[in-house]
C-alpha atoms as a PDB file:
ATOM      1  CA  UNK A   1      82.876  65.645-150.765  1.00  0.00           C
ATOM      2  CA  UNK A   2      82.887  67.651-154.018  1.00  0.00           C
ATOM      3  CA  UNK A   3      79.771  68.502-155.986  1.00  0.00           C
ATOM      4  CA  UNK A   4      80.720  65.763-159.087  1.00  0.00           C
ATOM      5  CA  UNK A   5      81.320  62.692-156.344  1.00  0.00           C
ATOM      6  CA  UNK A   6      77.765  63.587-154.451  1.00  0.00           C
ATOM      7  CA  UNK A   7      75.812  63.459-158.136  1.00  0.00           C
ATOM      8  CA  UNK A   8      77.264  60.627-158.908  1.00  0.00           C
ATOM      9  CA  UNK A   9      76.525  59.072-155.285  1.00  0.00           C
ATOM     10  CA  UNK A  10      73.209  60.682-155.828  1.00  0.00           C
ATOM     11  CA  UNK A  11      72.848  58.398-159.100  1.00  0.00           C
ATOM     12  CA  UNK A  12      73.683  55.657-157.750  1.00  0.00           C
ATOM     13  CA  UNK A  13      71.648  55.627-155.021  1.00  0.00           C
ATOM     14  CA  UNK A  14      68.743  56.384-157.647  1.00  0.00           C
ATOM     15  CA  UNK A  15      69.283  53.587-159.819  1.00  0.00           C
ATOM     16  CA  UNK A  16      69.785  51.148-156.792  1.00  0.00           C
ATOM     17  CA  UNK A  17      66.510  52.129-155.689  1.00  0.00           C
ATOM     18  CA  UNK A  18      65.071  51.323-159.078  1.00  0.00           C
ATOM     19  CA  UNK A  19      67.120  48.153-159.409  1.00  0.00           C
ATOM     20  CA  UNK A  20      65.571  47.619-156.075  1.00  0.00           C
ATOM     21  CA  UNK A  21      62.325  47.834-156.910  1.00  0.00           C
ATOM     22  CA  UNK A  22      62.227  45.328-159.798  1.00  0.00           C
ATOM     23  CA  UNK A  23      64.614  43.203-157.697  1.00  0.00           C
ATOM     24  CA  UNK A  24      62.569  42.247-154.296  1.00  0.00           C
ATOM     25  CA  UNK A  25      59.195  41.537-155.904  1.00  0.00           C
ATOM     26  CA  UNK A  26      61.093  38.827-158.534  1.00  0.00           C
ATOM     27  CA  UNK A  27      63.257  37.717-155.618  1.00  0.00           C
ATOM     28  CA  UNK A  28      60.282  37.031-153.396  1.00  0.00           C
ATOM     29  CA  UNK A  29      58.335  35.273-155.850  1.00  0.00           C
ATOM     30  CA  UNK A  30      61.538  33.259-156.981  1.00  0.00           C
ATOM     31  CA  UNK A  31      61.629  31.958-153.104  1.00  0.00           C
ATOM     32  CA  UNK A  32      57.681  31.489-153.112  1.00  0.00           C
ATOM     33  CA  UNK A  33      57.954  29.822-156.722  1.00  0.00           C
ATOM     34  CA  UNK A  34      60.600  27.582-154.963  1.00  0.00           C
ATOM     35  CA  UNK A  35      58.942  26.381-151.680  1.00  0.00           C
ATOM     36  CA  UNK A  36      55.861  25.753-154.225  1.00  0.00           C
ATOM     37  CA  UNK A  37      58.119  23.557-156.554  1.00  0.00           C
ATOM     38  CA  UNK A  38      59.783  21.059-153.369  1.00  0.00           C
ATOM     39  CA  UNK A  39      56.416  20.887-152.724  1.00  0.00           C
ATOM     40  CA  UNK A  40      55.872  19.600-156.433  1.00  0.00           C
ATOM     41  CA  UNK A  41      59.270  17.633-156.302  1.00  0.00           C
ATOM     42  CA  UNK A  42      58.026  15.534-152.819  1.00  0.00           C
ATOM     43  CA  UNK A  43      54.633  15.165-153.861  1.00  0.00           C
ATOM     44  CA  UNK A  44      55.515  13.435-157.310  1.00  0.00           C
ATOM     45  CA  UNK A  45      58.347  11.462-155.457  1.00  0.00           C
ATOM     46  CA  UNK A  46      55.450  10.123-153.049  1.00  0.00           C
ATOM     47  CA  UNK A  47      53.307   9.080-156.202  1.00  0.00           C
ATOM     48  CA  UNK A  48      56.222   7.533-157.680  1.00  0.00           C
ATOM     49  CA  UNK A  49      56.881   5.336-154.425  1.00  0.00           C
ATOM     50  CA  UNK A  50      53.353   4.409-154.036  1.00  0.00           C
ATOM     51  CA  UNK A  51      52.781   3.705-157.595  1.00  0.00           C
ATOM     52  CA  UNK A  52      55.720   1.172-157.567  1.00  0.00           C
ATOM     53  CA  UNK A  53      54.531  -0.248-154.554  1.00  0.00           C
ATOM     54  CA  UNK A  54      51.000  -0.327-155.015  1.00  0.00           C
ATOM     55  CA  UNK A  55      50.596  -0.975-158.430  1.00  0.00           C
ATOM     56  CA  UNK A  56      53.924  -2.231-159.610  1.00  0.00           C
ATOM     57  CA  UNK A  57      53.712   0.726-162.077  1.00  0.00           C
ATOM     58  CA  UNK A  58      56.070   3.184-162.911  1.00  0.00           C
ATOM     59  CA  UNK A  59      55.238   6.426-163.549  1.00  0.00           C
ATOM     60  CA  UNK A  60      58.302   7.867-165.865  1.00  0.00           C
ATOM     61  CA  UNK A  61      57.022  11.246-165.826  1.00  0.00           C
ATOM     62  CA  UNK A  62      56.995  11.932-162.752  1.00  0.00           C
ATOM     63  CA  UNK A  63      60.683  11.290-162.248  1.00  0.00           C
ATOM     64  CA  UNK A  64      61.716  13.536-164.980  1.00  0.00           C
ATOM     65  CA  UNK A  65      59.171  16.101-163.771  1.00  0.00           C
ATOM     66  CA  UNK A  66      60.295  15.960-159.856  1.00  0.00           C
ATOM     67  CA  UNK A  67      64.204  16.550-161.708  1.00  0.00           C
ATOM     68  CA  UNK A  68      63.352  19.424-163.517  1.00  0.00           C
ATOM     69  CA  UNK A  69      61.278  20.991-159.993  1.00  0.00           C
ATOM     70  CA  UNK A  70      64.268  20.424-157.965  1.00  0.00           C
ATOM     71  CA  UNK A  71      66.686  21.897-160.365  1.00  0.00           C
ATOM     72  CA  UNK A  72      64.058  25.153-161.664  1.00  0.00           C
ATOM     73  CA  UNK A  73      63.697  25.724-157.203  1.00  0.00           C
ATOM     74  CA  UNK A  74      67.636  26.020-156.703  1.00  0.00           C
ATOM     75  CA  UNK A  75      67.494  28.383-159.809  1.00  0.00           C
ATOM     76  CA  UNK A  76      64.568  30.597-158.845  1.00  0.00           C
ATOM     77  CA  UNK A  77      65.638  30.730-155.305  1.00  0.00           C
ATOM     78  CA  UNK A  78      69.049  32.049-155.931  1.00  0.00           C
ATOM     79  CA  UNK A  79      68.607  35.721-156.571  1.00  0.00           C
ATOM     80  CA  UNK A  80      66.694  35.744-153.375  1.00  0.00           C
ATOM     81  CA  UNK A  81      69.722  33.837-151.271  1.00  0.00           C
ATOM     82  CA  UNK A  82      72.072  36.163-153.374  1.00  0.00           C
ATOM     83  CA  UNK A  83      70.182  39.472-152.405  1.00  0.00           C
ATOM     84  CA  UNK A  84      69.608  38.624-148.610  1.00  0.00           C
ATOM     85  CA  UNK A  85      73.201  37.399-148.041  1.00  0.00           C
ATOM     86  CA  UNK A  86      71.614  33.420-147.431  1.00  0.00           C
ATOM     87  CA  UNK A  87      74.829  32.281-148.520  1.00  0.00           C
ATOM     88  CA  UNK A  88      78.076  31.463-146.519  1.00  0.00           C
ATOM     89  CA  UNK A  89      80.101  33.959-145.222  1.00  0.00           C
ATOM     90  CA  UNK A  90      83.450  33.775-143.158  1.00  0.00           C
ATOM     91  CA  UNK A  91      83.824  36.991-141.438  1.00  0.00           C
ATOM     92  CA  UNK A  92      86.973  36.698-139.400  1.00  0.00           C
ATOM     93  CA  UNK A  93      89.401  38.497-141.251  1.00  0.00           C
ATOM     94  CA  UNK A  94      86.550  41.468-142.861  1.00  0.00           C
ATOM     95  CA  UNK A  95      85.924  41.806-138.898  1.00  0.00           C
ATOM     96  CA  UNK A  96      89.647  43.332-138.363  1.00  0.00           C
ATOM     97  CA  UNK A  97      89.058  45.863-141.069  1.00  0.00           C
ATOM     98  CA  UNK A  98      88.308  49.174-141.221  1.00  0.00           C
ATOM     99  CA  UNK A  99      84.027  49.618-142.530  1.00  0.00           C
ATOM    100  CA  UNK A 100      85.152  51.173-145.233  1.00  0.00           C
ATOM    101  CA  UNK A 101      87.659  48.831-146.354  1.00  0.00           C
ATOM    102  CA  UNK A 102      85.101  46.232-145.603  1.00  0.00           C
ATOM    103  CA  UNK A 103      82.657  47.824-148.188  1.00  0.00           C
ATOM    104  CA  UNK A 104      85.682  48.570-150.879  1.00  0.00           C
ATOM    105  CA  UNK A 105      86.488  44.375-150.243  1.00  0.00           C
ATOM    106  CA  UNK A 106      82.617  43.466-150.726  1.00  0.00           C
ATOM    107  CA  UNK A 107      82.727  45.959-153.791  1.00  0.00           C
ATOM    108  CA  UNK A 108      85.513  43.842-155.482  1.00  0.00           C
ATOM    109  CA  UNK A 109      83.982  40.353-154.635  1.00  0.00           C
ATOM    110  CA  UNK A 110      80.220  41.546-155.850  1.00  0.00           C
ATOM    111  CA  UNK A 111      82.229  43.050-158.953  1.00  0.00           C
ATOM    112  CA  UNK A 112      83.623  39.311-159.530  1.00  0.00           C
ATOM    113  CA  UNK A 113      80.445  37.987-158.762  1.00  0.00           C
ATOM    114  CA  UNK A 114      78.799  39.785-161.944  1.00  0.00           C
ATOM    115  CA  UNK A 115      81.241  39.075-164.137  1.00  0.00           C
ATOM    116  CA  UNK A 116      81.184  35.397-163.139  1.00  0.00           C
ATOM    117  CA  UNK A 117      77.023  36.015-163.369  1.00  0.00           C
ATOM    118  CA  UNK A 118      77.818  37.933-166.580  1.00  0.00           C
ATOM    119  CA  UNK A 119      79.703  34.791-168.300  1.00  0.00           C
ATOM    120  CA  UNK A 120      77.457  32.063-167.154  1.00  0.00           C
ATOM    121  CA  UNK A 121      74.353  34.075-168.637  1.00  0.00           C
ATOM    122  CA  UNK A 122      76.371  34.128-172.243  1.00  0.00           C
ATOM    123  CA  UNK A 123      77.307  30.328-171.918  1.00  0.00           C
ATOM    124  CA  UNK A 124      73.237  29.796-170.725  1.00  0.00           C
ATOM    125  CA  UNK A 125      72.262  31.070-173.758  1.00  0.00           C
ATOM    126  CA  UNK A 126      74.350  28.461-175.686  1.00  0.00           C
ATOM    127  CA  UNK A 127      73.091  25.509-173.319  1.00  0.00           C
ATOM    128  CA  UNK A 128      69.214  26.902-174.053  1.00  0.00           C
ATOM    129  CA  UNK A 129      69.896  27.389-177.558  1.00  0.00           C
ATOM    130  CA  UNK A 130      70.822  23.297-177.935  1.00  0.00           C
ATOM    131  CA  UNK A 131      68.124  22.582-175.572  1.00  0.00           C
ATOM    132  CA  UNK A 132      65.989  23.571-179.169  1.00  0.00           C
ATOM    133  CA  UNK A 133      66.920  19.918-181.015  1.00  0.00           C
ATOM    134  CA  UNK A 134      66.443  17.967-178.059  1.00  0.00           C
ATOM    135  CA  UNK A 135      63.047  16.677-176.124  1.00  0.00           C
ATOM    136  CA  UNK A 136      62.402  15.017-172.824  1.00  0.00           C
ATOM    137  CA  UNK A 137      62.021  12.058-173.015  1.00  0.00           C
ATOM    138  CA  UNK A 138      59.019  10.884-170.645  1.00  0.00           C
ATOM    139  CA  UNK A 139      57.487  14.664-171.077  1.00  0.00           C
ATOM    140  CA  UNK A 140      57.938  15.015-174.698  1.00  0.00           C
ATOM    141  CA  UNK A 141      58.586  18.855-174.869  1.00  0.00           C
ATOM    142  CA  UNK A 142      61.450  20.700-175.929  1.00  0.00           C
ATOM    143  CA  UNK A 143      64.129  20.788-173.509  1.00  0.00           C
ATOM    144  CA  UNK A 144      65.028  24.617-174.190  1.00  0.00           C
ATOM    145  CA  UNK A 145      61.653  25.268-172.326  1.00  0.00           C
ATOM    146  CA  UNK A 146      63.572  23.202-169.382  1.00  0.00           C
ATOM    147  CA  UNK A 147      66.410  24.977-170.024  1.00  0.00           C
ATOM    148  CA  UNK A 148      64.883  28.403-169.723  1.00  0.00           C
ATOM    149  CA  UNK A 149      65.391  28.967-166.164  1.00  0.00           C
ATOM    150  CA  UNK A 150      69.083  28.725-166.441  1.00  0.00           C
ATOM    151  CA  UNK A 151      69.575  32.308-168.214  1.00  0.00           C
ATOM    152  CA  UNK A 152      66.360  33.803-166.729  1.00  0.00           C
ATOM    153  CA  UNK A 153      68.221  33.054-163.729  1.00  0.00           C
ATOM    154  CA  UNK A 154      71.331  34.482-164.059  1.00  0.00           C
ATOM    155  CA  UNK A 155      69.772  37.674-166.194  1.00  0.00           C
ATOM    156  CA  UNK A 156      67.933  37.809-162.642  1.00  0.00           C
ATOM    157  CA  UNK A 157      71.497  37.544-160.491  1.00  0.00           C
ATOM    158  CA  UNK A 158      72.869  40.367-162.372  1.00  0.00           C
ATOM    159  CA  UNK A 159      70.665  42.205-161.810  1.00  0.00           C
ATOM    160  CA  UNK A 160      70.658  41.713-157.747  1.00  0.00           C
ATOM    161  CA  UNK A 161      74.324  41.769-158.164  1.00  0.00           C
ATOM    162  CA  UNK A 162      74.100  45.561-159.845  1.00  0.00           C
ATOM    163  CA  UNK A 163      71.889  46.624-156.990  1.00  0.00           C
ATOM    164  CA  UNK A 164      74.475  45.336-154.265  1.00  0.00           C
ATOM    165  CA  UNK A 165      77.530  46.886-156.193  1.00  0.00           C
ATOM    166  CA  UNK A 166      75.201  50.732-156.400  1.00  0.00           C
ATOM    167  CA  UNK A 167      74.398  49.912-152.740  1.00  0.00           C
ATOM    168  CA  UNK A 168      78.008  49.176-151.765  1.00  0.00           C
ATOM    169  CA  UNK A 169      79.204  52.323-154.245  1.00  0.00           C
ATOM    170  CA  UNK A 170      76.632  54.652-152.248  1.00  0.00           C
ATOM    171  CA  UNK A 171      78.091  53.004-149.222  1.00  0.00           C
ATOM    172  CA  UNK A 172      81.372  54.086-149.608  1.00  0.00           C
ATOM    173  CA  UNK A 173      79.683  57.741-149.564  1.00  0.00           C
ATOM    174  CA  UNK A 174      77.210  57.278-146.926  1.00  0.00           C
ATOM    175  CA  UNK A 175      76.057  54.631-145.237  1.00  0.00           C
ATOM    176  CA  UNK A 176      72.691  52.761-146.883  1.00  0.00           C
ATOM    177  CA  UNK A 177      70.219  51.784-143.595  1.00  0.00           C
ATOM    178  CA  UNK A 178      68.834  48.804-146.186  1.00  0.00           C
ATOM    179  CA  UNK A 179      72.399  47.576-146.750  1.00  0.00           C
ATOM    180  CA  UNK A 180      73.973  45.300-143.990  1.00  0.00           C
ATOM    181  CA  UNK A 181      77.478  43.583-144.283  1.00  0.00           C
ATOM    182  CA  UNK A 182      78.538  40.119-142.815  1.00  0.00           C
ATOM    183  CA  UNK A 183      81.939  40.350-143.201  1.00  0.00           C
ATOM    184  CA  UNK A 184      81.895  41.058-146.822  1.00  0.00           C
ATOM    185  CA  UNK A 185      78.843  39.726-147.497  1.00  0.00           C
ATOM    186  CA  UNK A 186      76.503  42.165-148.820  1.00  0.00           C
ATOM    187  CA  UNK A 187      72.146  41.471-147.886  1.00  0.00           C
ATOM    188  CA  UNK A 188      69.419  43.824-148.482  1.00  0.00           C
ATOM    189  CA  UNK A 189      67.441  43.967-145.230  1.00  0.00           C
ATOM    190  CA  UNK A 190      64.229  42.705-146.235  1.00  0.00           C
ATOM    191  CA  UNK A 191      61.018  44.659-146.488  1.00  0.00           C
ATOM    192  CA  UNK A 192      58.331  45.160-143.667  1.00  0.00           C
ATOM    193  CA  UNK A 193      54.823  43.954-144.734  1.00  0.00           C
END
């Protein structure tokens, strides 16, 4: 391997590991945040049955409210499920391959993935943006403040999705002992507390 292709491997593998180290904190706490928020969504769906039932009252709020938790957990969970590999995966064919053509294959798809990530973060900002004239209705606040997890999401998915392409870039090099491949499904192993 020639001096300039071991720098920039070398480079890589640096930024990955700083990419890495913004990446698993926010990705644990996004899962955490989640499991916190179903707990929010079944709790206020519970109130909202026994409120009818006892009371014959309708609490309005808490419908809306139990909506936004369910939709904010799917967002804050999915840089963790992105950066573990929780996702589906069909490995038949990537297990014929050579490991290295494997990696190249996972290298393309991650590269779609952040452009895809890349788009959907410009049209978020657009959806937020409009979220500014409108409020919710039973919660009477701005629904750009609702709308705020959509682009903090996906700024949060490109980033995981830089780390996996640096990881699967190094890869191609050497192999990464934090990297594992399920077909070509890239997942970070995760950390040892």
């Amino acid at each position: 391997m020639s001096g300039a292709v071991h720098a920039a491997l070398a480079l890589a593998a640096r930024a990955a590991a700083t990419l890495s180290r913004v990446n698993a904190p926010v990705a644990r706490t996004g899962r955490n945040l989640s499991a916190t928020l179903i707990g929010a969504m079944v709790a206020l769906a519970l109130a909202q049955i026994l409120s009818r039932a006892l009371f014959a009252y309708t609490l309005d709020w808490a419908e809306e409210l139990a909506r936004v938790a369910l939709v904010w957990s799917v967002l804050m969970v999915a840089p963790f499920a992105y950066r573990s590999g929780a996702h589906v995966a069909i490995d038949s064919l990537a297990a014929s391959l050579p490991p290295r053509l494997i990696i190249a294959a996972s290298l393309v798809l991650n590269l779609l993935v952040l452009w895809i990530c890349a788009e959907m973060f410009r049209q978020s900002l657009a959806f937020w943006s409009r979220g500014l004239t409108l409020t919710a209705s039973a919660l009477g606040v701005q629904m750009a403040w609702i709308y705020a997890i959509v682009p903090a999401a996906f700024t949060f998915l490109i980033l995981v999705g830089l780390e996996l392409v640096l990881r699967l870039i190094v890869s191609l090099g050497r192999p990464d002992s934090e990297l594992t491949l399920v077909g070509t499904v890239p997942a970070v192993k995760p950390e040892v507390h």
